[in-house]
Protein backbone atom coordinates (compact mmCIF):
# COMPACT_ATOMS: atom_id res chain seq x y z
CA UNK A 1 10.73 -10.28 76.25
CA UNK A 2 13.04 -7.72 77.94
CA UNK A 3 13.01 -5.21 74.88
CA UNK A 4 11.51 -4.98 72.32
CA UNK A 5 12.06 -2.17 69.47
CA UNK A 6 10.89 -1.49 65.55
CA UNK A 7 13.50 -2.67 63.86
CA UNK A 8 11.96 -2.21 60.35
CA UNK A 9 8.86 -2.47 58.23
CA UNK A 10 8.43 -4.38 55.48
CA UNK A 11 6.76 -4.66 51.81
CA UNK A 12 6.42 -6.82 49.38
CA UNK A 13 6.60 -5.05 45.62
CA UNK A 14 6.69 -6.03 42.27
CA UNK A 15 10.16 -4.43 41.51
CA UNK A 16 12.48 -3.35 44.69
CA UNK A 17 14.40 -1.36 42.13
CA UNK A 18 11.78 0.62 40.60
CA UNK A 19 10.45 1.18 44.35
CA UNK A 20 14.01 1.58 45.96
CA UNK A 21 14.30 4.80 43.48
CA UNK A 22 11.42 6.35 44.79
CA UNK A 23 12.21 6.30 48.35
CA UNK A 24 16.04 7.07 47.26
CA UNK A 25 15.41 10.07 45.22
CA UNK A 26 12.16 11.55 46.72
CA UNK A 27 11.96 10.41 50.13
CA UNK A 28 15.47 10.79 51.54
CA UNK A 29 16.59 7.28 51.93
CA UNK A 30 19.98 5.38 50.96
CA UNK A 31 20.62 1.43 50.41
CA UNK A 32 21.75 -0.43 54.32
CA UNK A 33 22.06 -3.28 52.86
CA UNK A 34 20.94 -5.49 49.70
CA UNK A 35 20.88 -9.53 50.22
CA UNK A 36 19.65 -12.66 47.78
CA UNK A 37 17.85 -15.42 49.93
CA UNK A 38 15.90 -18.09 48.48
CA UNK A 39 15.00 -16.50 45.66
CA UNK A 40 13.86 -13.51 46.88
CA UNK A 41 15.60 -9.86 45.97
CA UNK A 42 15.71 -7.94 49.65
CA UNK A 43 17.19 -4.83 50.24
CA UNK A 44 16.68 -2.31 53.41
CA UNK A 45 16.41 1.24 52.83
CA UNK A 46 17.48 3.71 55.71
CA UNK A 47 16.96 7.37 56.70
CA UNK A 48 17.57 8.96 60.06
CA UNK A 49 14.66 7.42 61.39
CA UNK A 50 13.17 4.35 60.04
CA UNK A 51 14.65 1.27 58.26
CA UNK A 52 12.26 -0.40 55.20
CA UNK A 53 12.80 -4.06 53.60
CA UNK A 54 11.44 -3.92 50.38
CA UNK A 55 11.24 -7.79 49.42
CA UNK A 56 10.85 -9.29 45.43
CA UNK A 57 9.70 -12.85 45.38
CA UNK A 58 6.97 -13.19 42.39
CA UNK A 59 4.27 -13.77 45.23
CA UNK A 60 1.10 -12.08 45.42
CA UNK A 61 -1.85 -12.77 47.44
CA UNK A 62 -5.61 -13.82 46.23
CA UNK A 63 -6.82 -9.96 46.26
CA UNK A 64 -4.08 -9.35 43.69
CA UNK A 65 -2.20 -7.51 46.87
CA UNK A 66 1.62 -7.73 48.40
CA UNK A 67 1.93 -8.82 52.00
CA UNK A 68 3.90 -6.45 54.53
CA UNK A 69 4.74 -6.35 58.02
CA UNK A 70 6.62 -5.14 60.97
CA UNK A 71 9.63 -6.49 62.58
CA UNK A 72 10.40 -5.93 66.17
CA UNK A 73 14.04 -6.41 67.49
CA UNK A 74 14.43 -8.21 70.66
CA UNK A 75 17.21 -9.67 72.97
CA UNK A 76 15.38 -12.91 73.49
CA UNK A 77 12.99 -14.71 71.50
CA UNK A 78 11.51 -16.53 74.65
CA UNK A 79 8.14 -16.28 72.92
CA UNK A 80 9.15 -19.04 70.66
CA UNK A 81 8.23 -21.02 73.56
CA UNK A 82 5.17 -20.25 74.84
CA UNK A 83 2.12 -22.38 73.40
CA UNK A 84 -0.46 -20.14 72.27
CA UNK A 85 1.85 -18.75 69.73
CA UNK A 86 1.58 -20.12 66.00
CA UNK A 87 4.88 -19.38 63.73
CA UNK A 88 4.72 -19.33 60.89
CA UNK A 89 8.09 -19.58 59.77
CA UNK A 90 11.66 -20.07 61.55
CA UNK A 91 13.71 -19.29 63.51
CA UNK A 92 16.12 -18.79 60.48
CA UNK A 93 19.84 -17.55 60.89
CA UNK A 94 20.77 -14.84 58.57
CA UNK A 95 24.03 -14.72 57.21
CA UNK A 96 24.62 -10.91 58.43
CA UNK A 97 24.49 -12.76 62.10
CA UNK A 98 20.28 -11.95 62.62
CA UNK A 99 17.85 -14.86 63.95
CA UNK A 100 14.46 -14.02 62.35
CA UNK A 101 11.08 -15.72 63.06
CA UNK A 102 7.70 -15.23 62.15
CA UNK A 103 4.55 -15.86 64.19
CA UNK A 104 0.79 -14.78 63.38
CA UNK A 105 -0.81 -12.51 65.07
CA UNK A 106 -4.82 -13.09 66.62
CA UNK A 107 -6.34 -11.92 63.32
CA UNK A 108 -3.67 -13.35 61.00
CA UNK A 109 -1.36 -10.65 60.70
CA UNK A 110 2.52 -11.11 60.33
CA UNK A 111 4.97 -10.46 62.66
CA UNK A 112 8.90 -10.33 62.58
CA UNK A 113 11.17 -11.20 65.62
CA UNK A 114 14.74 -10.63 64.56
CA UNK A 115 17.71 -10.77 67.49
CA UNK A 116 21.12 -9.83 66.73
CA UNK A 117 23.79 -12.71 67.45
């Protein structure tokens, strides 16, 4: 990969509006942008720093928990290629012109790849 940059981190939560007000009133941050995709309720949160996806989708793990993770921007997603990588899910093109991917880290963790088109 030639560069690679944190793009944003996300959470799953029971209610992105109830959450969204939290980080909007207390926290300093202000709706980027707020998108419907296969049933899920996503909307990114910005401040002059970081960039959060909160994500809705009904879905919660065994332990009763929400999943997060990190995305990393990149300018290639040459990875995609290499065999000892296991995605999980993608590449999908995003209507706001983003290709996202997912692959699983060594101890099961998720990871984001999202390139601008």
């Amino acid at each position: 990969m030639k560069t690679l940059n944190i793009h944003h981190v996300g959470f799953e939560v029971k209610s992105q509006e109830l959450t969204r007000f939290i980080y909007e009133k207390y926290l300093g941050f202000r709706t980027e942008q707020y998108m419907e995709l296969e049933g899920e309720k996503i909307v990114f949160l910005v401040n002059d720093r970081l960039r959060i996806e909160l994500i809705e989708n009904g879905r919660i793990d065994e332990k009763g928990l929400y999943e997060a993770h990190i995305c990393f921007e990149t300018d290639c997603l040459q990875i995609l290629n290499e065999k000892d990588v296991s995605i999980l899910e993608g590449p999908i093109r995003m209507g706001n012109g983003w290709t996202i991917v997912f692959i699983e880290g060594n101890n099961g963790e998720r990871i984001e790849l999202l390139k601008r088109i």
